[in-house]
N, C-alpha and C. Protein backbone atom coordinates (compact mmCIF):
# COMPACT_ATOMS: atom_id res chain seq x y z
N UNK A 1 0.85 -1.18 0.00
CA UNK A 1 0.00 0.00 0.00
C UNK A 1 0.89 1.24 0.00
N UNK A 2 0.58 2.25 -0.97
CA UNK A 2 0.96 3.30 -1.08
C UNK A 2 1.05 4.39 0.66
N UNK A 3 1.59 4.62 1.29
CA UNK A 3 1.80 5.84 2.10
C UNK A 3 2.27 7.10 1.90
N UNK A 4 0.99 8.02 1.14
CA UNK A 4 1.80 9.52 1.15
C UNK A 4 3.00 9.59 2.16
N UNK A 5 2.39 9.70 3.23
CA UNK A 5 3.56 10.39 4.56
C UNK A 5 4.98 9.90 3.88
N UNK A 6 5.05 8.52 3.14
CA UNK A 6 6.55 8.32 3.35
C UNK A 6 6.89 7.74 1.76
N UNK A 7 6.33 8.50 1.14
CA UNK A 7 6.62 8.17 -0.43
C UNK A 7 7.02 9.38 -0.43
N UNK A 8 8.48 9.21 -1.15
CA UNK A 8 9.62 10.21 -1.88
C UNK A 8 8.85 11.23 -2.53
N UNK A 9 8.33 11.18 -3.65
CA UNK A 9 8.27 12.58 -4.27
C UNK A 9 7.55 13.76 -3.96
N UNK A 10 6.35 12.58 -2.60
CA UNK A 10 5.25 13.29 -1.75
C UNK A 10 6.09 14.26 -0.89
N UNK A 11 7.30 13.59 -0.32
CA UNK A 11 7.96 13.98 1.33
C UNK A 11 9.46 15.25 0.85
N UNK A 12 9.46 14.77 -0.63
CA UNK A 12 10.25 15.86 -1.22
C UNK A 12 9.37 16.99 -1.75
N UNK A 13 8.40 16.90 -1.99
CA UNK A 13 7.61 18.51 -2.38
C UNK A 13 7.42 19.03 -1.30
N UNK A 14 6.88 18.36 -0.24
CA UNK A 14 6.73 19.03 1.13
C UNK A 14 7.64 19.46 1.83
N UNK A 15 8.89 19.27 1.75
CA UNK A 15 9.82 19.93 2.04
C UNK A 15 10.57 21.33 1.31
N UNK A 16 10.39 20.85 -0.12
CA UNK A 16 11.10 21.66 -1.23
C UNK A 16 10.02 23.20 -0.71
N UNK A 17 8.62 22.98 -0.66
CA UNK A 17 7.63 23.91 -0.99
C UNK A 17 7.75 24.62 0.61
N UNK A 18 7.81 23.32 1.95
CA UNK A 18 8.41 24.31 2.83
C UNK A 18 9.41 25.12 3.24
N UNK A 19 10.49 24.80 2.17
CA UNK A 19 11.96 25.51 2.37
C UNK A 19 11.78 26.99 1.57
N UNK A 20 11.26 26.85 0.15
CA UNK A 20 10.65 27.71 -0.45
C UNK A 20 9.89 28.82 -0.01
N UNK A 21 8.83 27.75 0.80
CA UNK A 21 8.10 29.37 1.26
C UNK A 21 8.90 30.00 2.30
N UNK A 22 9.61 29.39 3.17
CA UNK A 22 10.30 30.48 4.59
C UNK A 22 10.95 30.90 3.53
N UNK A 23 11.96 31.15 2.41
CA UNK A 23 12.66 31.87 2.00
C UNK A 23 12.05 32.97 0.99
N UNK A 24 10.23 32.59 0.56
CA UNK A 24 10.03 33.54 0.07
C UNK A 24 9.40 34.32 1.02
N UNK A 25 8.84 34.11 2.09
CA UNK A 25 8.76 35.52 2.87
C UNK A 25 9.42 36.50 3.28
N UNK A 26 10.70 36.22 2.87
CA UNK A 26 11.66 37.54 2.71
C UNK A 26 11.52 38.20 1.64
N UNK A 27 11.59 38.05 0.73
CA UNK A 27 11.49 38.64 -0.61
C UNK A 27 10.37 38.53 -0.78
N UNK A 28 9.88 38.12 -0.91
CA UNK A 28 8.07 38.44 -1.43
C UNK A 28 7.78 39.61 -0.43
N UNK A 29 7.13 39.69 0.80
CA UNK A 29 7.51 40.85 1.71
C UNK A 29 7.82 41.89 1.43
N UNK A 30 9.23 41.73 1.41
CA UNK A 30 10.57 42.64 2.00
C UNK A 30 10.86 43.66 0.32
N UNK A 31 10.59 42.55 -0.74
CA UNK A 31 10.90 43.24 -1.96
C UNK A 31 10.06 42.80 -3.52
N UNK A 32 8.82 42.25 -2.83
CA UNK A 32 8.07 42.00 -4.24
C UNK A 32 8.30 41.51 -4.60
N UNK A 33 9.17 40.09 -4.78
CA UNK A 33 9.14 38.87 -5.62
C UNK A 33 8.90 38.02 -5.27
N UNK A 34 8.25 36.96 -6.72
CA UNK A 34 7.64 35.92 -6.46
C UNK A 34 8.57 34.74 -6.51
N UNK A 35 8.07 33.67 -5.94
CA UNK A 35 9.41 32.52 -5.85
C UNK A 35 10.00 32.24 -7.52
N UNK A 36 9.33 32.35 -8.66
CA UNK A 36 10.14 32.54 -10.02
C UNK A 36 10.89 33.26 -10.74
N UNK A 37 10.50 34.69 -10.02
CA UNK A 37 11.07 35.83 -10.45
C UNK A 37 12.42 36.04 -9.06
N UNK A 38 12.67 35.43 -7.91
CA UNK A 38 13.91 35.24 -7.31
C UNK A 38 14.77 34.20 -8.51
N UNK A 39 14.13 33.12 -8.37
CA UNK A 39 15.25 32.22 -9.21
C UNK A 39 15.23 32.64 -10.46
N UNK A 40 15.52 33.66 -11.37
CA UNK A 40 15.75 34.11 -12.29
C UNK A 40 16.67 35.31 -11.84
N UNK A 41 16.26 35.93 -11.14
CA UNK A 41 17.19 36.79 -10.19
C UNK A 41 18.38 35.91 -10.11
N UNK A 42 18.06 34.69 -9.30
CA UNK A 42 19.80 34.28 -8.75
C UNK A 42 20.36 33.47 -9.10
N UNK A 43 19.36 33.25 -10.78
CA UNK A 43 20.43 32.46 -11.89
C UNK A 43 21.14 33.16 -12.41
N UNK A 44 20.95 34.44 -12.73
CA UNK A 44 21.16 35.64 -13.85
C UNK A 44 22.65 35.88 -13.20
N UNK A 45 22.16 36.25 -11.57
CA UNK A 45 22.97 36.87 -10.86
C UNK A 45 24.55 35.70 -10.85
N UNK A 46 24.12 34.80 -11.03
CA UNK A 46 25.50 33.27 -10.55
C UNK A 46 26.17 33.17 -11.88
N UNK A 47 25.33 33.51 -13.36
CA UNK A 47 26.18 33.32 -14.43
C UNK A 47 26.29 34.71 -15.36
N UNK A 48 26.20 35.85 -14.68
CA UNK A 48 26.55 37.04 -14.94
C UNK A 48 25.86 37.39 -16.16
N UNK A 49 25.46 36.68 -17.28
CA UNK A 49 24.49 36.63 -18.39
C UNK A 49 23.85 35.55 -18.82
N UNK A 50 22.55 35.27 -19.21
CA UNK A 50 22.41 34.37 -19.26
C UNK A 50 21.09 34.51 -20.65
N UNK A 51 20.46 33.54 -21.05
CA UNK A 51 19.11 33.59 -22.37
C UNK A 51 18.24 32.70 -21.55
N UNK A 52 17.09 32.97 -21.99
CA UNK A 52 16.08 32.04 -21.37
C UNK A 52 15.80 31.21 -21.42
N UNK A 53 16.41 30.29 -22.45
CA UNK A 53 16.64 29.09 -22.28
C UNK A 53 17.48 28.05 -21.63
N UNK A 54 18.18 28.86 -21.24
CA UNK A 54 19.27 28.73 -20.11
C UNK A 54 18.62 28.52 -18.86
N UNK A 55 17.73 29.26 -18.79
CA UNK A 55 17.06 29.59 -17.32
C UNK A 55 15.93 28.45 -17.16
N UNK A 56 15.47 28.01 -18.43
CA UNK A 56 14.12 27.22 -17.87
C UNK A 56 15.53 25.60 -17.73
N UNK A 57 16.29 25.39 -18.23
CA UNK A 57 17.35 24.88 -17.79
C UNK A 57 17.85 24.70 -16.63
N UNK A 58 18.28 25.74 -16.13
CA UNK A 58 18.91 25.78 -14.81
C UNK A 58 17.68 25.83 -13.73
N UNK A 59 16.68 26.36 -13.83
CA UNK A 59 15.76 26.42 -13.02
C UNK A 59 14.59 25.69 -12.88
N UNK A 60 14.55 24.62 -14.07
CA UNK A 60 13.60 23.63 -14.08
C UNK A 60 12.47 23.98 -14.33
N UNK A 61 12.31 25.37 -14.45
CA UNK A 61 10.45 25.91 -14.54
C UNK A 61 10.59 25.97 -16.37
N UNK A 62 9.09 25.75 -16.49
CA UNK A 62 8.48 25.73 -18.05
C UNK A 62 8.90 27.03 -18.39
N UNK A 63 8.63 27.31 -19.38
CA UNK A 63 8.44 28.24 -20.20
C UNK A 63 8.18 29.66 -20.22
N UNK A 64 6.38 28.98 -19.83
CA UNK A 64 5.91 30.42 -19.91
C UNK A 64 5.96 31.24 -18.65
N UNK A 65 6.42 30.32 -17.25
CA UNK A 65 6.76 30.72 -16.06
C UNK A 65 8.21 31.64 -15.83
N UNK A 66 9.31 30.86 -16.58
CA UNK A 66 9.98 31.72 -16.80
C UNK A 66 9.96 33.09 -17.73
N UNK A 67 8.71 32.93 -18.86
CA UNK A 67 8.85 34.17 -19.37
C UNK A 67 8.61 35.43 -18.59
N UNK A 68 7.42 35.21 -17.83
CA UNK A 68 6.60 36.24 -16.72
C UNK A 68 7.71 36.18 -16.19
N UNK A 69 8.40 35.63 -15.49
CA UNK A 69 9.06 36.16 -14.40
C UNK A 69 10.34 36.90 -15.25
N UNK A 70 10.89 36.89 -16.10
CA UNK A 70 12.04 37.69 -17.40
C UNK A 70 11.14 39.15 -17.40
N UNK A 71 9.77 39.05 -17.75
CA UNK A 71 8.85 40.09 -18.12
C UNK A 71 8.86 40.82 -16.85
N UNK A 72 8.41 40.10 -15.74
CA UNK A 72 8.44 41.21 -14.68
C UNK A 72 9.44 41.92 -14.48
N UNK A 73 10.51 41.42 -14.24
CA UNK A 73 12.31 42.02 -13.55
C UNK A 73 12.21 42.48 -14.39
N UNK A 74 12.54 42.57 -16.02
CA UNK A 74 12.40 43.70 -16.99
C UNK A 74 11.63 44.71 -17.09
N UNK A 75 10.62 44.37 -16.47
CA UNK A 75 9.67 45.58 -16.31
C UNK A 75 10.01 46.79 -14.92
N UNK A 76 10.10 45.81 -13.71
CA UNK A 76 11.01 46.68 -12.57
C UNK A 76 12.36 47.57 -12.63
N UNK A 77 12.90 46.85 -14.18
CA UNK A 77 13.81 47.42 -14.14
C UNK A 77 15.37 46.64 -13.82
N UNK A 78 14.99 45.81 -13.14
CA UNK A 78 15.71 44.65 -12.30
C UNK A 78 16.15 44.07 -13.41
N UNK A 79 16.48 43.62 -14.48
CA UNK A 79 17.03 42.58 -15.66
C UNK A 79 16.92 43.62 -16.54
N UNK A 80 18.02 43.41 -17.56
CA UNK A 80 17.97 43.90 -19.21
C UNK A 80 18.25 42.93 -20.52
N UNK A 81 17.69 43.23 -21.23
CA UNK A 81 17.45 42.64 -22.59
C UNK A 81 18.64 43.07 -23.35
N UNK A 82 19.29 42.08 -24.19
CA UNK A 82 20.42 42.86 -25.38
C UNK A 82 20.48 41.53 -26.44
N UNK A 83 20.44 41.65 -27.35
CA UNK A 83 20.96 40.81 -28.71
C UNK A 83 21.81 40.03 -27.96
N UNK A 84 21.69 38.57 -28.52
CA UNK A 84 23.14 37.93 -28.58
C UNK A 84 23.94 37.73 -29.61
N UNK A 85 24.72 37.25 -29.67
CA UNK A 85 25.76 37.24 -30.73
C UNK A 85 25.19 37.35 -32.38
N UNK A 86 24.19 36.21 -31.65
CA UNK A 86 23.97 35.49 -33.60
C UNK A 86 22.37 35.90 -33.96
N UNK A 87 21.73 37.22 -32.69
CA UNK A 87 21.06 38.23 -33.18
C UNK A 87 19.44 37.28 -33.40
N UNK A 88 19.69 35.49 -32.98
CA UNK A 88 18.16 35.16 -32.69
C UNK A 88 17.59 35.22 -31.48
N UNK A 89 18.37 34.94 -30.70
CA UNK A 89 17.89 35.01 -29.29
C UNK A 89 18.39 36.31 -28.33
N UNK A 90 18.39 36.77 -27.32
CA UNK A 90 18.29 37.32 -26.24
C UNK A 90 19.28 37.14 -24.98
N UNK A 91 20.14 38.20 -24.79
CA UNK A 91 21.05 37.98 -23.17
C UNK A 91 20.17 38.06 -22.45
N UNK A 92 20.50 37.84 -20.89
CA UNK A 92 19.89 39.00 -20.25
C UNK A 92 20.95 38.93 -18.80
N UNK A 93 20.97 40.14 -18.33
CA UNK A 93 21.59 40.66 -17.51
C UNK A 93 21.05 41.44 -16.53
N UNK A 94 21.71 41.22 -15.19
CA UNK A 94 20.94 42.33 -14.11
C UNK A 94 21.61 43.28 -14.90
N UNK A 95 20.17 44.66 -14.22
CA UNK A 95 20.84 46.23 -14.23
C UNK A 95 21.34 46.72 -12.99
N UNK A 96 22.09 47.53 -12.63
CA UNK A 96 22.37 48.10 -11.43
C UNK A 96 21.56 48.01 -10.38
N UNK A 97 20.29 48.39 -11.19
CA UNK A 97 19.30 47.92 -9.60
C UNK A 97 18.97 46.44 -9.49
N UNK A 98 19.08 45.70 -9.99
CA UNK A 98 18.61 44.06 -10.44
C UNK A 98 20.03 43.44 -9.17
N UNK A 99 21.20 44.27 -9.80
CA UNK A 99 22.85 43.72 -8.60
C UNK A 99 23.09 43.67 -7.43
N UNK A 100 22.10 45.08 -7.06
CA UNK A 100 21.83 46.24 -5.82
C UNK A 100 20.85 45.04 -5.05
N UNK A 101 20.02 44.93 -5.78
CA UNK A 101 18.62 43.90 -5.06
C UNK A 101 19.36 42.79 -4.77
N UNK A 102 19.54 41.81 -5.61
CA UNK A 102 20.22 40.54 -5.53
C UNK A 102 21.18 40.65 -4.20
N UNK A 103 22.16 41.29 -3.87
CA UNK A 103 23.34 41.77 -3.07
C UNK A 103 22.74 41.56 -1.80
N UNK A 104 21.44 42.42 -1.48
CA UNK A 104 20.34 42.88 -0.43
C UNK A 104 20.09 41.76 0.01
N UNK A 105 19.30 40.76 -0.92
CA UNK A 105 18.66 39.77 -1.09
C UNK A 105 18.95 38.40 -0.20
N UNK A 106 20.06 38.11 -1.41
CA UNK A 106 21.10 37.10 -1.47
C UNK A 106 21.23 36.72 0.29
N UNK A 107 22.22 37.57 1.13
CA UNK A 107 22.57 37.39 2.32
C UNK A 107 21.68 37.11 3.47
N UNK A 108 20.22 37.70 2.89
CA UNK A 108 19.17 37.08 3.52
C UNK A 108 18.91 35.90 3.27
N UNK A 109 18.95 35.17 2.67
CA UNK A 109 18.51 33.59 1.71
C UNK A 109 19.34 32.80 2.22
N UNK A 110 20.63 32.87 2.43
CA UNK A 110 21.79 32.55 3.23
C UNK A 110 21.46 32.07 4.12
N UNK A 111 21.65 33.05 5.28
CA UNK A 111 20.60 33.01 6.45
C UNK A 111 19.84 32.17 6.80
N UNK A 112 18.50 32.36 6.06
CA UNK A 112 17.66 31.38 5.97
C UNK A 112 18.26 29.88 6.42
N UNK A 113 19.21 29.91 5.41
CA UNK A 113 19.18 28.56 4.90
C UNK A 113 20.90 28.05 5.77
N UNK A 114 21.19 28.69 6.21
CA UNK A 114 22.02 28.58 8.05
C UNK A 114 21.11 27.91 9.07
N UNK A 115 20.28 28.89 9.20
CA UNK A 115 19.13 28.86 10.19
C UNK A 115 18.57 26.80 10.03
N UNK A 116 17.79 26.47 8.78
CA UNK A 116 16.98 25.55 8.51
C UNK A 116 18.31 24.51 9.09
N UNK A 117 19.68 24.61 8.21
CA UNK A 117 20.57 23.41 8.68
C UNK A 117 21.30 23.51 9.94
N UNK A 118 20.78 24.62 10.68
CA UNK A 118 21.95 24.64 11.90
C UNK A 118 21.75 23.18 12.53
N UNK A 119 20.61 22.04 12.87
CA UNK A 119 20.71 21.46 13.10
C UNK A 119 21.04 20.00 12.88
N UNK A 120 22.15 20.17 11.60
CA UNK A 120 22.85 19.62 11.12
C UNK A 120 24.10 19.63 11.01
N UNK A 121 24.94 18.52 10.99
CA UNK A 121 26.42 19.13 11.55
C UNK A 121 26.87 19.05 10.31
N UNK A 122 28.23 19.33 9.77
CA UNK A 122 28.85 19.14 8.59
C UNK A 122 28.66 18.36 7.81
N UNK A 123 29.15 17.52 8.31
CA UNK A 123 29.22 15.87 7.41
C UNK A 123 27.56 15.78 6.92
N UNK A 124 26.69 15.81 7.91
CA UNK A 124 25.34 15.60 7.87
C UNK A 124 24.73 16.90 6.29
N UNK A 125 25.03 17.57 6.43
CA UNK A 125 25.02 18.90 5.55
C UNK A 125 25.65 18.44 4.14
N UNK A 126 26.84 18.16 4.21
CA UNK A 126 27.41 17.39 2.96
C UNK A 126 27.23 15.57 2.36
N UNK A 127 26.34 14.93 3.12
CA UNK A 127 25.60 14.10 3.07
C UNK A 127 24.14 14.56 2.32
N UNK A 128 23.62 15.33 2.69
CA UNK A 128 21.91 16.06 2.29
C UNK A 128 22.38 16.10 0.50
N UNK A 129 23.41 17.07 0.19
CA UNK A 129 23.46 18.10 -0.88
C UNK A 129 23.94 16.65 -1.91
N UNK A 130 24.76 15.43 -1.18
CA UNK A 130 25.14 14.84 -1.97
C UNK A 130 23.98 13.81 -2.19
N UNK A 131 23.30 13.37 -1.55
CA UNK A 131 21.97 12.36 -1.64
C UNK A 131 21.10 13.09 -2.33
N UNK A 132 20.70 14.69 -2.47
CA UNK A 132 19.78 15.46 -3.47
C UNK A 132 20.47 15.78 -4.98
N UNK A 133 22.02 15.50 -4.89
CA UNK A 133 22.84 15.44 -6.47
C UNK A 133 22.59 13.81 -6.73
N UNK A 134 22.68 13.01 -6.52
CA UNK A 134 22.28 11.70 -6.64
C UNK A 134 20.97 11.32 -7.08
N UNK A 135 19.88 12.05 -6.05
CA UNK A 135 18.75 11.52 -6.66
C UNK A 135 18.46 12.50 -8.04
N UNK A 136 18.53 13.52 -7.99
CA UNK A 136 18.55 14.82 -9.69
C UNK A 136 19.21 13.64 -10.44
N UNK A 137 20.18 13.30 -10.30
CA UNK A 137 21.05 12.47 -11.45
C UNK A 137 20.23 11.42 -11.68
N UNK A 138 19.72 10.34 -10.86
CA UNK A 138 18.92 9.45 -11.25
C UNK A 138 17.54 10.02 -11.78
N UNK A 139 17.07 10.77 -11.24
CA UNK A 139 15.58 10.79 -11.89
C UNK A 139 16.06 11.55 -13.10
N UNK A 140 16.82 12.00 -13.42
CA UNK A 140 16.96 12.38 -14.96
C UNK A 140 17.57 11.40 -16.01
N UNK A 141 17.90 10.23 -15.48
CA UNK A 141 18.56 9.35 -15.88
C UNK A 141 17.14 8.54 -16.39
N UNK A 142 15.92 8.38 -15.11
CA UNK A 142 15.68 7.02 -15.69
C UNK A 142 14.27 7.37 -16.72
């Protein structure tokens, strides 16, 4: 018999979605973003430029989730648009205020996420990150 409580993908959303939300009540709050429009924020911000296809890549969200969230920060002002090389697709880059925010941001999220593992010791901490690279690798594998 099936047991939500202790079936994996059940006991991993419930965690993912509770780690998520304590970290979006800082930013959502504190600075108006939504949990898609951060991780576009702090993909942009980790590979200094990036296209949006990159992003639904790195960030696992569809499409049109990442577009809204490209559309919003571009609209705040927070992200900019420029040609890429070969003039079909699109960079995009924080603007000064997009660096300014992120900077703000960032060290709060940190925090957070100090806070959630303090009760974990090292090893235990580098055990987590390596059992959640393991399972990404398999479920994309099978």
């Amino acid at each position: 018999m099936l047991r939500l409580s202790e079936f994996l993908p059940y006991r991993l959303s419930i965690a993912s979605n509770a780690v998520s939300d304590r970290v979006a009540q800082v930013y959502h709050a504190q600075y108006g973003l939504k949990i898609p429009e951060w991780r576009v924020l702090a993909v942009v911000a980790e590979h200094d430029e990036t296209t949006q296809a990159a992003l639904v890549a790195a960030t696992q969200m569809d499409k049109m989730t990442v577009s809204r969230g490209v559309a919003e920060l571009v609209k705040r002002g927070l992200l900019e648009r420029r040609p890429a090389e070969d003039r079909r697709t699109l960079k995009l880059r924080l603007s000064t205020r997009g660096g300014s925010l992120y900077g703000e941001i960032a060290p709060l999220a940190l925090a957070i996420e100090a806070e959630l593992l303090a009760g974990f010791s090292t090893a235990e901490r580098d055990m987590l990150m390596t059992l959640l690279q393991r399972l990404e690798h398999r479920s994309i594998r099978s």
